[in-house]
Protein backbone atom coordinates (compact mmCIF):
# COMPACT_ATOMS: atom_id res chain seq x y z
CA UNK A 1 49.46 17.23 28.18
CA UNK A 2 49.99 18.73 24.99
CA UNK A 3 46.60 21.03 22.84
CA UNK A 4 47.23 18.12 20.34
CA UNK A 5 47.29 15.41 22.47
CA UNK A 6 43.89 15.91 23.72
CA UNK A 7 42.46 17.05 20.41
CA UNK A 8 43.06 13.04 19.83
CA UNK A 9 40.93 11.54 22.60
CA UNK A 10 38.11 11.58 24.33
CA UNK A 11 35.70 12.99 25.33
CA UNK A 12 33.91 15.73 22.71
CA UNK A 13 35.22 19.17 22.87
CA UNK A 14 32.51 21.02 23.49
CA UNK A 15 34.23 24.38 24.31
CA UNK A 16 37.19 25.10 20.91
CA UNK A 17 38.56 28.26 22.32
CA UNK A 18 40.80 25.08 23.97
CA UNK A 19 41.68 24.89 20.65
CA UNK A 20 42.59 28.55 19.58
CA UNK A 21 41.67 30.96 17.29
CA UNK A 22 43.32 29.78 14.19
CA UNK A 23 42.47 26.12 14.49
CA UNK A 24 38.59 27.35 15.29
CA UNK A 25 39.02 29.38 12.07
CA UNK A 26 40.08 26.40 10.08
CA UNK A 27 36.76 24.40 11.42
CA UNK A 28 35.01 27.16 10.94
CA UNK A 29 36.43 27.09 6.94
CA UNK A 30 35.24 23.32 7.15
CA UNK A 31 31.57 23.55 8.12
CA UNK A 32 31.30 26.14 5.50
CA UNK A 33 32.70 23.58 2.61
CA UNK A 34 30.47 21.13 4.07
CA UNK A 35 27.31 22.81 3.31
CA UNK A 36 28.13 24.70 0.10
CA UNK A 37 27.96 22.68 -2.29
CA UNK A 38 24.35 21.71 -1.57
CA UNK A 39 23.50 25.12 -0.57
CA UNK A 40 24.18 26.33 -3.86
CA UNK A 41 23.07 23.62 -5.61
CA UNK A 42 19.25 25.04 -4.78
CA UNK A 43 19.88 28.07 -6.55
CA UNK A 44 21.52 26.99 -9.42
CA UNK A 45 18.63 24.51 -10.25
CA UNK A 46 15.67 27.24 -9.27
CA UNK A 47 17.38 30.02 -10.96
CA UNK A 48 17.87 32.52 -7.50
CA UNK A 49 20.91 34.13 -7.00
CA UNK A 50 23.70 32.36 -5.08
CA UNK A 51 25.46 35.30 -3.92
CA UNK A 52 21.86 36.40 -1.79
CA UNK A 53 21.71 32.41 -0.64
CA UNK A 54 24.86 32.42 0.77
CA UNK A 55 23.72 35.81 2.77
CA UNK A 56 20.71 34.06 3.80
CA UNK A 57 22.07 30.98 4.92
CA UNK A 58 24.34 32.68 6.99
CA UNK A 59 22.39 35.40 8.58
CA UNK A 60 19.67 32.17 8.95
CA UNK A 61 21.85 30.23 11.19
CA UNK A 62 22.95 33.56 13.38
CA UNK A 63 19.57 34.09 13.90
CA UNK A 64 18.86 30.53 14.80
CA UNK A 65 21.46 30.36 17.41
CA UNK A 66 20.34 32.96 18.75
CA UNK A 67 16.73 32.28 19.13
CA UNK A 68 18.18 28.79 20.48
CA UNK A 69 20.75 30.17 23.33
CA UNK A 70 23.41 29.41 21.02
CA UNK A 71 22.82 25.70 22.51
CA UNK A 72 22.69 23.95 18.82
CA UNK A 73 25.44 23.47 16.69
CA UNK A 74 23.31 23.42 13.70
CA UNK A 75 24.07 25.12 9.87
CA UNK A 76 21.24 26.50 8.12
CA UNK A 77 21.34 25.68 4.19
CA UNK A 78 19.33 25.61 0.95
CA UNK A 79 16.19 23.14 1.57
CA UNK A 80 15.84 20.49 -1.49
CA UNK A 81 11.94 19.96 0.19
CA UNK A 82 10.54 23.37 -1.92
CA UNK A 83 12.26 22.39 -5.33
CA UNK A 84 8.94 20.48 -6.26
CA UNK A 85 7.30 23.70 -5.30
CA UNK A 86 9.48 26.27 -7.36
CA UNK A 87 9.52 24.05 -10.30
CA UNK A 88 5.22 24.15 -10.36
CA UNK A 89 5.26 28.06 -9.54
CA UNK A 90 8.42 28.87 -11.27
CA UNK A 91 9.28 26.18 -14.21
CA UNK A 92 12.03 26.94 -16.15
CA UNK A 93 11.54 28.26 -19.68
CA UNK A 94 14.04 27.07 -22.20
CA UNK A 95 16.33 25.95 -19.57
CA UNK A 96 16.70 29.49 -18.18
CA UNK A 97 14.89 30.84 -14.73
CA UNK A 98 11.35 31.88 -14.81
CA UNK A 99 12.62 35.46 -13.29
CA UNK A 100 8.74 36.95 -13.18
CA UNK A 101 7.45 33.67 -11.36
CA UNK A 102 10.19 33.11 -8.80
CA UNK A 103 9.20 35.92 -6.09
CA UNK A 104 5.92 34.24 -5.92
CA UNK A 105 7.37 31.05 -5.51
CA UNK A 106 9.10 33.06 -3.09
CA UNK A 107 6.30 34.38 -1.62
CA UNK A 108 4.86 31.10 -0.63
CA UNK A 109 8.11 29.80 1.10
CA UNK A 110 7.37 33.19 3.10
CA UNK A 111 4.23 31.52 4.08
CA UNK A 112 5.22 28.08 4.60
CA UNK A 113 7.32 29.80 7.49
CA UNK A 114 4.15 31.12 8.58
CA UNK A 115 3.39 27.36 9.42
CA UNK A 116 6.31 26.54 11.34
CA UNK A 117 5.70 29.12 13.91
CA UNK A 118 2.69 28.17 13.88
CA UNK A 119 3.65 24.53 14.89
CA UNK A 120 6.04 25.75 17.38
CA UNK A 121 3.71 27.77 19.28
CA UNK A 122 1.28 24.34 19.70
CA UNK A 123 4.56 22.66 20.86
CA UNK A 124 5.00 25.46 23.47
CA UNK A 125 1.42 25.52 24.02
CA UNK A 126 0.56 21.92 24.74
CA UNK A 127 3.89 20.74 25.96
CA UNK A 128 6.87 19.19 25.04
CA UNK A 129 6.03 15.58 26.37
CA UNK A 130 2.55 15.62 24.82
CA UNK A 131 3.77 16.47 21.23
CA UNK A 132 7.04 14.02 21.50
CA UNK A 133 4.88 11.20 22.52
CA UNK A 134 4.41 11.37 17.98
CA UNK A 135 8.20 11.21 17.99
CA UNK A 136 9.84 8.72 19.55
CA UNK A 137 13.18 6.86 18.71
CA UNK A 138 11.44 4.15 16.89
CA UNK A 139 10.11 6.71 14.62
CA UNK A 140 13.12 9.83 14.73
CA UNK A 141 15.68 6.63 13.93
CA UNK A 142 14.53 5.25 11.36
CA UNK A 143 13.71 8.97 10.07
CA UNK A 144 17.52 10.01 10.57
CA UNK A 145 18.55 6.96 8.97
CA UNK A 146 16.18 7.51 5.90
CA UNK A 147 17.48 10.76 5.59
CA UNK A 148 21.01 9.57 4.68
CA UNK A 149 20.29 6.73 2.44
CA UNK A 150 17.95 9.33 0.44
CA UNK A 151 21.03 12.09 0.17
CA UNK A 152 23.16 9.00 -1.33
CA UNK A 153 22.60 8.88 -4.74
CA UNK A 154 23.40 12.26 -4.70
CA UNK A 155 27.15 11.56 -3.76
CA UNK A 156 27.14 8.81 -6.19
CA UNK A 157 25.90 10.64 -8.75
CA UNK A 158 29.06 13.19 -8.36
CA UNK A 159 31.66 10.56 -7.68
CA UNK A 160 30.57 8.90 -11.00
CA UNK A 161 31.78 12.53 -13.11
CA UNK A 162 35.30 11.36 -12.15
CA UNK A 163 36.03 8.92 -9.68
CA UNK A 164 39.25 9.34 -9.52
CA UNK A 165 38.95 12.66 -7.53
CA UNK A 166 36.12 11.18 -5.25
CA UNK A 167 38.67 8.52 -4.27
CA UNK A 168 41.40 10.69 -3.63
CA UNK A 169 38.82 12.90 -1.53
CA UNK A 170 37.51 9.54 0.28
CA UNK A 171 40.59 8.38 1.16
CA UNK A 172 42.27 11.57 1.99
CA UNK A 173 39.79 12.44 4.94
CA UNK A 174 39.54 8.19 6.17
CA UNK A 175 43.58 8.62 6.33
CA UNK A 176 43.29 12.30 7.81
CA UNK A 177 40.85 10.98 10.86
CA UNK A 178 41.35 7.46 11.30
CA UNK A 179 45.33 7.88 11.70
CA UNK A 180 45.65 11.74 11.65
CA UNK A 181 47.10 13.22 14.43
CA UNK A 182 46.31 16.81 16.36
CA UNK A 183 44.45 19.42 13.88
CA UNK A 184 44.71 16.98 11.59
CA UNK A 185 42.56 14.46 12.78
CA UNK A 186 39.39 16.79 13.31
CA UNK A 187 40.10 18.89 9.72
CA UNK A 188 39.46 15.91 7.58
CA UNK A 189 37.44 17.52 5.41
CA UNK A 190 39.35 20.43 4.05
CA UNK A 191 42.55 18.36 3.58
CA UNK A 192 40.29 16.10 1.63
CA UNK A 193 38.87 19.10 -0.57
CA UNK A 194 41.84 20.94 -0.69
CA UNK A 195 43.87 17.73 -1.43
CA UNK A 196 42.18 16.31 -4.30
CA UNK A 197 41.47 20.03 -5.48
CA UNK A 198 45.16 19.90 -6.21
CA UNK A 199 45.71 17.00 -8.02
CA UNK A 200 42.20 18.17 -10.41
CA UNK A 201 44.43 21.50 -11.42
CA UNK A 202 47.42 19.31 -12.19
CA UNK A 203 45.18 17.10 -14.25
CA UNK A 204 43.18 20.01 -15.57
CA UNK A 205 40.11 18.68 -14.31
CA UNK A 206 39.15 21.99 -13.27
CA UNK A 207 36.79 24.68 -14.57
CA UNK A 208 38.02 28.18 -13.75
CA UNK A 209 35.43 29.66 -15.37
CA UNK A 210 32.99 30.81 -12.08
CA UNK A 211 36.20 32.33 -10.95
CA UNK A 212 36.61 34.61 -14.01
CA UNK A 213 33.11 35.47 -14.81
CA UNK A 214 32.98 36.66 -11.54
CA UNK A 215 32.85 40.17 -10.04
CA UNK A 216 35.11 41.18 -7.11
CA UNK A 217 32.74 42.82 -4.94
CA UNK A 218 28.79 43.11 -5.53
CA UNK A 219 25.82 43.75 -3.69
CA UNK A 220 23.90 40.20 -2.54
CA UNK A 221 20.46 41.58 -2.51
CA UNK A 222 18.27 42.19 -5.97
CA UNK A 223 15.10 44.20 -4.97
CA UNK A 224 13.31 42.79 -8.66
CA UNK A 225 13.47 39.05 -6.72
CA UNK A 226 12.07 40.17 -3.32
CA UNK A 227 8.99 37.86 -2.61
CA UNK A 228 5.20 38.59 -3.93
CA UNK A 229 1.91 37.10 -3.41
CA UNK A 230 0.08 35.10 -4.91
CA UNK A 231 -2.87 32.89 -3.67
CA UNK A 232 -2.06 29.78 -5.91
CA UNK A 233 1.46 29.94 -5.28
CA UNK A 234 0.76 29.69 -1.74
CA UNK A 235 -1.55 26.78 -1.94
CA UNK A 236 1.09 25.12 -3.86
CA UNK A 237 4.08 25.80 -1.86
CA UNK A 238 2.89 25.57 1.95
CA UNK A 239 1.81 22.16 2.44
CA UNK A 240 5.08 21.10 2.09
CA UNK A 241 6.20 22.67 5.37
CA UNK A 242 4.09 20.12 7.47
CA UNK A 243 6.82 17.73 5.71
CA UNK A 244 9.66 19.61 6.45
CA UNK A 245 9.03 20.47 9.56
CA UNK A 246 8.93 16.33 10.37
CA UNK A 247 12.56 16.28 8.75
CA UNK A 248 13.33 19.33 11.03
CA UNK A 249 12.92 17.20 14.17
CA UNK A 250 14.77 14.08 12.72
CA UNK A 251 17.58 16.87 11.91
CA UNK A 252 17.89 17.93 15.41
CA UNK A 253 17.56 14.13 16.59
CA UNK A 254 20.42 13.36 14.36
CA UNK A 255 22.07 16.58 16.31
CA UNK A 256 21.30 16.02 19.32
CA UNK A 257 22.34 11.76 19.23
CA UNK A 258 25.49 13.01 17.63
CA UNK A 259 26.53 15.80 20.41
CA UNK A 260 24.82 13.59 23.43
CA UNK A 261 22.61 16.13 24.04
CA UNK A 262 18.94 16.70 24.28
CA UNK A 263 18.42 20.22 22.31
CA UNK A 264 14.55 18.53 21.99
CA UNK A 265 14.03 19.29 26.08
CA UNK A 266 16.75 22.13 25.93
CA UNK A 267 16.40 25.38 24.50
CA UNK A 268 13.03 23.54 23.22
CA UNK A 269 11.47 21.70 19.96
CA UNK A 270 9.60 24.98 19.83
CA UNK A 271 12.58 27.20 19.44
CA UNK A 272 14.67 25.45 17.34
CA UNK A 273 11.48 25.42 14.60
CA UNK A 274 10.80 28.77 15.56
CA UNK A 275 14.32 29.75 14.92
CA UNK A 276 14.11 27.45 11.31
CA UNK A 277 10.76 28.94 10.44
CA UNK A 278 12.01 32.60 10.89
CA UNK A 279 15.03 31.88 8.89
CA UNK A 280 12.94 30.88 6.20
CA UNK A 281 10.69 33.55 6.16
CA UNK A 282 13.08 36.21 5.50
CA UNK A 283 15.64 34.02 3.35
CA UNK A 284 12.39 34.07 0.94
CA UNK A 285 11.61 37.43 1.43
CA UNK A 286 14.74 38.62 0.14
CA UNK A 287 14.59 36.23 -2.82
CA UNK A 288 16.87 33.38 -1.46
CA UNK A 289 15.79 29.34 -1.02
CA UNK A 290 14.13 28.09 2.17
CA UNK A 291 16.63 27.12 5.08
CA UNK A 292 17.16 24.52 6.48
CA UNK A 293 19.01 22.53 9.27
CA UNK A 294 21.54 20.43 7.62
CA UNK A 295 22.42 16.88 7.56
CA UNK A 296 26.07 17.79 5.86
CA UNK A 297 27.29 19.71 8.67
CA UNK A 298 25.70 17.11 11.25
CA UNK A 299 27.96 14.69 9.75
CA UNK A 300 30.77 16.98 10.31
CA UNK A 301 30.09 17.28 14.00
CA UNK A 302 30.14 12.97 14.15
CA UNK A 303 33.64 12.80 12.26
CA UNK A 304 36.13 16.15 14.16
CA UNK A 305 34.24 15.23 17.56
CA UNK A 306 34.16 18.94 18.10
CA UNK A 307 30.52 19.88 19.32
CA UNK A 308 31.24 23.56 20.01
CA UNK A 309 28.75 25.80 18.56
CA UNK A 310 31.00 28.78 17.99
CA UNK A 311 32.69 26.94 15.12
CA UNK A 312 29.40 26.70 13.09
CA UNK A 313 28.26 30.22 13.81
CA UNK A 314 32.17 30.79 12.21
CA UNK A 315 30.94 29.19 9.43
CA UNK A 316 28.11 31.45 8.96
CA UNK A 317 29.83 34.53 9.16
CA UNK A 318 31.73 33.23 6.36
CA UNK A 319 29.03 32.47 4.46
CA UNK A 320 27.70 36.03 4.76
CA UNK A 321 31.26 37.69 3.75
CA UNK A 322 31.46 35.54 0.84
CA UNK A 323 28.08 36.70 -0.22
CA UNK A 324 30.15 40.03 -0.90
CA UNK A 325 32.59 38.53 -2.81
CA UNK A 326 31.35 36.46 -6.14
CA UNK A 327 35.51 35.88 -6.97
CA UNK A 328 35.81 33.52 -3.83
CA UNK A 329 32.65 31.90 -4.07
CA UNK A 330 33.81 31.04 -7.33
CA UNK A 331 36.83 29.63 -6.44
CA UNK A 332 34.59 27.30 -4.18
CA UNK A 333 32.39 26.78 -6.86
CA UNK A 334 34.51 25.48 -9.35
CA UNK A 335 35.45 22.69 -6.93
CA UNK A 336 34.44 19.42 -9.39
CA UNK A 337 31.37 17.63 -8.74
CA UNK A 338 33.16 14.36 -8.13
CA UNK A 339 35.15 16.10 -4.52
CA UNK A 340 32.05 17.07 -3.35
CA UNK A 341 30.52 13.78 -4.20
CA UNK A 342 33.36 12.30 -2.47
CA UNK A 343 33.18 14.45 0.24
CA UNK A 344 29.30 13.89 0.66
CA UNK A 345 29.76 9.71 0.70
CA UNK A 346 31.35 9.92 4.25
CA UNK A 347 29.11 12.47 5.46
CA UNK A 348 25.65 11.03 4.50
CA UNK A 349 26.82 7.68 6.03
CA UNK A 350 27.26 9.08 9.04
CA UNK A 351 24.39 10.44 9.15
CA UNK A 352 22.61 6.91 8.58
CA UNK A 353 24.82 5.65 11.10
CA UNK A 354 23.52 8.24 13.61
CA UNK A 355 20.00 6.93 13.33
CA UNK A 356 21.58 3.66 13.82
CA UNK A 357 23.00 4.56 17.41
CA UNK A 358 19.67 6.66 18.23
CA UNK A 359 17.81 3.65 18.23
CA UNK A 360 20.33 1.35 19.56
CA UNK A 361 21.34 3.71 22.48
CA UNK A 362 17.38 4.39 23.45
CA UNK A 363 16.85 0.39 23.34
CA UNK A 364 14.29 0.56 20.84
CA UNK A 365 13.25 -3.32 21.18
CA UNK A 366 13.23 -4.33 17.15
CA UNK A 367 11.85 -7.80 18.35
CA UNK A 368 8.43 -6.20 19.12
CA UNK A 369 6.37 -6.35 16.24
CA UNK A 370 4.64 -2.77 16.52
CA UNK A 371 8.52 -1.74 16.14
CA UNK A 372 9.44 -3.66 13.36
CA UNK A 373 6.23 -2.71 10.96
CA UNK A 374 6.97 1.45 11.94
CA UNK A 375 10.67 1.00 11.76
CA UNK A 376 10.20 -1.20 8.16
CA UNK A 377 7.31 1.01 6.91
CA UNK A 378 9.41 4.42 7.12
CA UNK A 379 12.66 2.95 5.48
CA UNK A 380 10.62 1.45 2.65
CA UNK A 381 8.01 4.43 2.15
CA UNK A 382 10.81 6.73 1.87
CA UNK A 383 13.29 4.79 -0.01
CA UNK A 384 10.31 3.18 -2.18
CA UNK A 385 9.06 6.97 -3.14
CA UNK A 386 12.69 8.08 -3.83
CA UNK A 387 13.53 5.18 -6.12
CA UNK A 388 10.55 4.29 -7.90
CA UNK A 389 8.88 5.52 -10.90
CA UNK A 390 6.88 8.19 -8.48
CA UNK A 391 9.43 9.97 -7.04
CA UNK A 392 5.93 11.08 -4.21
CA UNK A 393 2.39 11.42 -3.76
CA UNK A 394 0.51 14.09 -5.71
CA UNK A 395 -2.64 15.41 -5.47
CA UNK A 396 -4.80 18.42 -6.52
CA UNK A 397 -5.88 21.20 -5.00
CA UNK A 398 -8.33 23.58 -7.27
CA UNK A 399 -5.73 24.14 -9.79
CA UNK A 400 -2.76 23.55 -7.62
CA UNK A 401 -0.82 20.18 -7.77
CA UNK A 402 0.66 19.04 -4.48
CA UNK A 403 3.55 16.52 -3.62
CA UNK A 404 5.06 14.93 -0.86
CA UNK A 405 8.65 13.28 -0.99
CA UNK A 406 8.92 9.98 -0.72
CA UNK A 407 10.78 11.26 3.10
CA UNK A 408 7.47 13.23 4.27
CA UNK A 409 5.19 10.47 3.45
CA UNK A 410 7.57 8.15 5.63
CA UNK A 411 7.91 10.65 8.62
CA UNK A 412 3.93 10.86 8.17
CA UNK A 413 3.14 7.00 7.83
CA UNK A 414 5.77 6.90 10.86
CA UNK A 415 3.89 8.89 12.95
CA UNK A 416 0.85 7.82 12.01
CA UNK A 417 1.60 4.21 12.82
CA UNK A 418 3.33 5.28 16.32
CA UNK A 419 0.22 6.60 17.07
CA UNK A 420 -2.44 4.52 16.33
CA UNK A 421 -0.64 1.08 17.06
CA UNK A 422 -1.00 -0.59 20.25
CA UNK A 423 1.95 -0.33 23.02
CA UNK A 424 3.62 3.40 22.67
CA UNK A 425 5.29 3.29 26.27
CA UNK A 426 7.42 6.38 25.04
CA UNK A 427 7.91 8.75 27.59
CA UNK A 428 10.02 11.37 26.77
CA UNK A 429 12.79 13.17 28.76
CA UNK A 430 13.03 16.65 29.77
CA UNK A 431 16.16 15.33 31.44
C-alpha cells in the first residue's frame, strides 16, 4: 500500500514522519494560516505590534509542548478574552493606540498568568478527579459547542466583504477533503487560501499594500512596550483569567474529543494551564497579546485527521521566523477578509460539531432534566450575552469596571449548576 493510499483512510495518523518531510512542512504551512488571521487580528485592534505577536505565539506553543510532553497538539494564539480589558486600560485615542497605556494593560495580562498557575497548582494539589467532578461532559459540551457558534459571526462578518471569495474558499477545501485524494485530502486548507487568493489578484481584489510598507528584516521586540505595573490595571485585567481559564479546559476537551485522547488525565489539566499561563506571562511581558489555545487549529486537526503534534510545533517555528520577516507576514496579511472568513466557516463548525460528539460519545442522557436545564442554560447564557444589547456582565470594582463575556458567564452558570443540582454521577477517567 501506497503513502497516499493510507493518507485516505482510517485510522488518525498520529505519527506524520509516515508522511515525510515535505508533506509535514506543508501541514505545518496550514496550521500556521489557520491561526493567523485571528492572531493578528488582536494586535491590530489593541494597537501591539504584530511582528512581536507572531514571536510570542510561537515561542508560546514551544513552550507549551514542552511543559506538556509534547502530548497536545495544541496552537497558542492571540486571546479575544483580554480585548475588554485593553480597551478599559488602553482605549484608543483618535483611532490610534494608546502607546503609554498599553504596557500596563500589559502588565496585568502578566498577572492574570499569575492566576493560572495558580489554578493549576490546586488542580495538582487536590487532584484531578476532585476538580473534574466541576467539568463534566454535560458541562465541557455544551461549552465546546458554545465556543463555535460564538466565533461565527465572525466568519460571517468576513464572508459578507466579498462573498464571492468566501465561496470559492468554502468550496475549494469541501471539494479538496470530501473527494481529494492523498496530500490533497488532508491540505484542504491551503489549497482553499491559496486558491481563492488567486482568483482575488486576477480580480484585483487584493491589497498589496502590507506587503510594500513592509520592511525585509526587523527586530520583533520593542523594549518602550515591555509590560509595567499598575495596581488598577491589574484589578481590571485579572479577573478575566478565572474566565479564560474555563474556556481553556473546553479548548483541550474540544482537543482531546477530536484526537480520542484524554490530554485532561494525560500530561495533566494542571500542565496544560500551567503551560497556557506561562505562555501568557511572558507573551505580555514582552508587549505581545495573551495566548491562548486555539479553536482554529482544533478544527484543523478534525478536518486532515492528522493528530501528530510535530506538525503544530512546525507551525510555531514558522510563526517565530516570520516574526523576522514583516515582507512575508505581509503577504499573509493582505489575504482578504472574505478567505479567511471563508476559511473560518468550516473550521468554527467543526468545532461546534466536536461538542456535539463529546456529549454524544460520553452518553450524556439529555432526557434527564438536571441535563437539559445545564446543557440549555450554557448555550443560551453565552449566545444570549453575545447577541444581545449587553454583549456581558459588568460590574465595579473601586474605580475599575469589570466584564465577563457572555462565554465566561455560561462556563460559570455551567458549573455552577453541575454543582449544586441534584444527581452529578460524573466520575472522571484517569484512563
Amino acid at each position: 500500500m501506497s503513502k497516499d493510499k493510507r493518507l485516505v483512510g482510517q485510522p488518525p495518523i498520529k505519527d506524520a514522519r509516515v508522511l515525510g518531510i515535505p508533506k509535514m512542512l506543508l501541514l505545518g504551512l496550514q496550521h500556521m494560516f489557520a491561526m493567523f488571521g485571528a492572531t493578528v487580528l488582536v494586535p491590530l485592534l489593541t494597537g501591539l505590534s504584530v511582528s512581536t505577536t507572531l514571536l510570542m505565539a510561537g515561542l508560546g506553543t514551544l513552550l507549551f509542548h514542552f511543559l506538556t510532553k509534547g502530548r497536545v497538539p495544541a496552537f497558542l494564539g492571540s486571546s479575544f478574552a483580554f480585548l475588554g480589558g485593553y480597551a478599559v486600560v488602553a482605549p484608543m485615542i483618535d483611532g490610534k493606540p494608546n502607546v503609554e497605556m498599553l504596557p500596563y494593560a500589559c502588565g496585568g495580562v502578566f498577572v492574570a498568568g499569575i492566576v493560572y498557575l495558580i489554578i493549576a497548582g490546586l488542580i495538582k494539589l487536590f487532584g484531578i478527579k476532585k476538580i473534574m467532578r466541576f467539568f463534566p461532559p454535560v458541562v465541557t459540551g455544551p461549552i465546546i459547542i458554545a465556543i463555535g457558534l460564538t466565533l461565527a459571526p465572525t466568519a460571517i462578518n468576513n464572508c459578507r466583504t466579498d462573498w464571492l471569495l468566501a465561496v470559492i474558499a468554502v468550496v475549494l477545501i469541501i471539494v479538496c477533503n470530501i473527494w481529494g485524494r492523498g496530500m490533497v485530502r488532508i491540505i484542504p486548507i491551503i489549497i482553499g487560501v491559496v486558491g481563492s487568493y488567486i482568483v482575488a489578484v486576477i480580480l484585483g481584489r487584493v491589497d498589496f499594500t502590507p506587503v510594500t510598507s513592509a520592511g525585509i528584516v526587523s527586530v520583533p521586540l520593542d523594549p518602550n512596550m515591555f509590560a509595567k505595573f499598575d495596581i488598577s490595571a491589574i484589578i481590571t485585567i485579572v479577573p478575566i483569567a478565572l474566565a479564560t481559564v474555563m474556556e481553556h479546559i473546553g479548548d483541550i476537551s474540544a482537543i482531546g474529543a477530536t484526537t480520542g485522547e484524554n490530554y485532561i488525565a494525560n500530561p495533566g489539566l494542571h500542565r496544560t494551564i500551567c503551560g497556557d499561563g506561562l505562555a501568557t506571562m511572558i507573551a505580555a511581558f514582552f508587549g505581545a497579546p495573551a495566548n491562548t489555545t486555539y479553536g482554529e487549529n482544533t478544527g484543523v486537526l478534525a478536518m486532515t485527521n492528522v493528530h501528530d503534534p510535530k506538525v503544530v510545533r512546525l507551525a510555531a517555528v514558522f510563526a517565530v521566523i516570520l516574526s523576522f520577516f514583516p515582507a512575508v507576514a505581509g503577504v499573509i496579511t493582505s489575504i482578504p477578509a472574505a478567505i479567511v472568513g471563508g476559511v473560518s466557516l468550516i473550521l468554527y463548525g467543526m468545532i461546534s460539531a466536536i461538542g456535539v460528539r463529546n456529549m454524544v460519545e460520553n452518553h450524556v442522557d439529555l432526557a434527564l432534566s438536571r441535563n437539559m436545564i445545564i446543557s440549555a442554560s450554557i448555550l443560551v447564557c453565552a449566545l444570549g450575552f453575545k447577541f444581545a444589547d449587553v454583549t456581558g456582565l459588568s460590574f465595579t470594582i473601586g474605580t475599575a469596571n469589570i466584564e465577563f463575556s457572555g462565554l465566561a458567564i455560561a462556563a460559570i452558570v455551567g458549573i455552577l449548576l453541575n454543582a449544586v443540582l441534584p444527581g452529578n454521577t460524573y466520575e472522571f477517567s484517569a484512563e
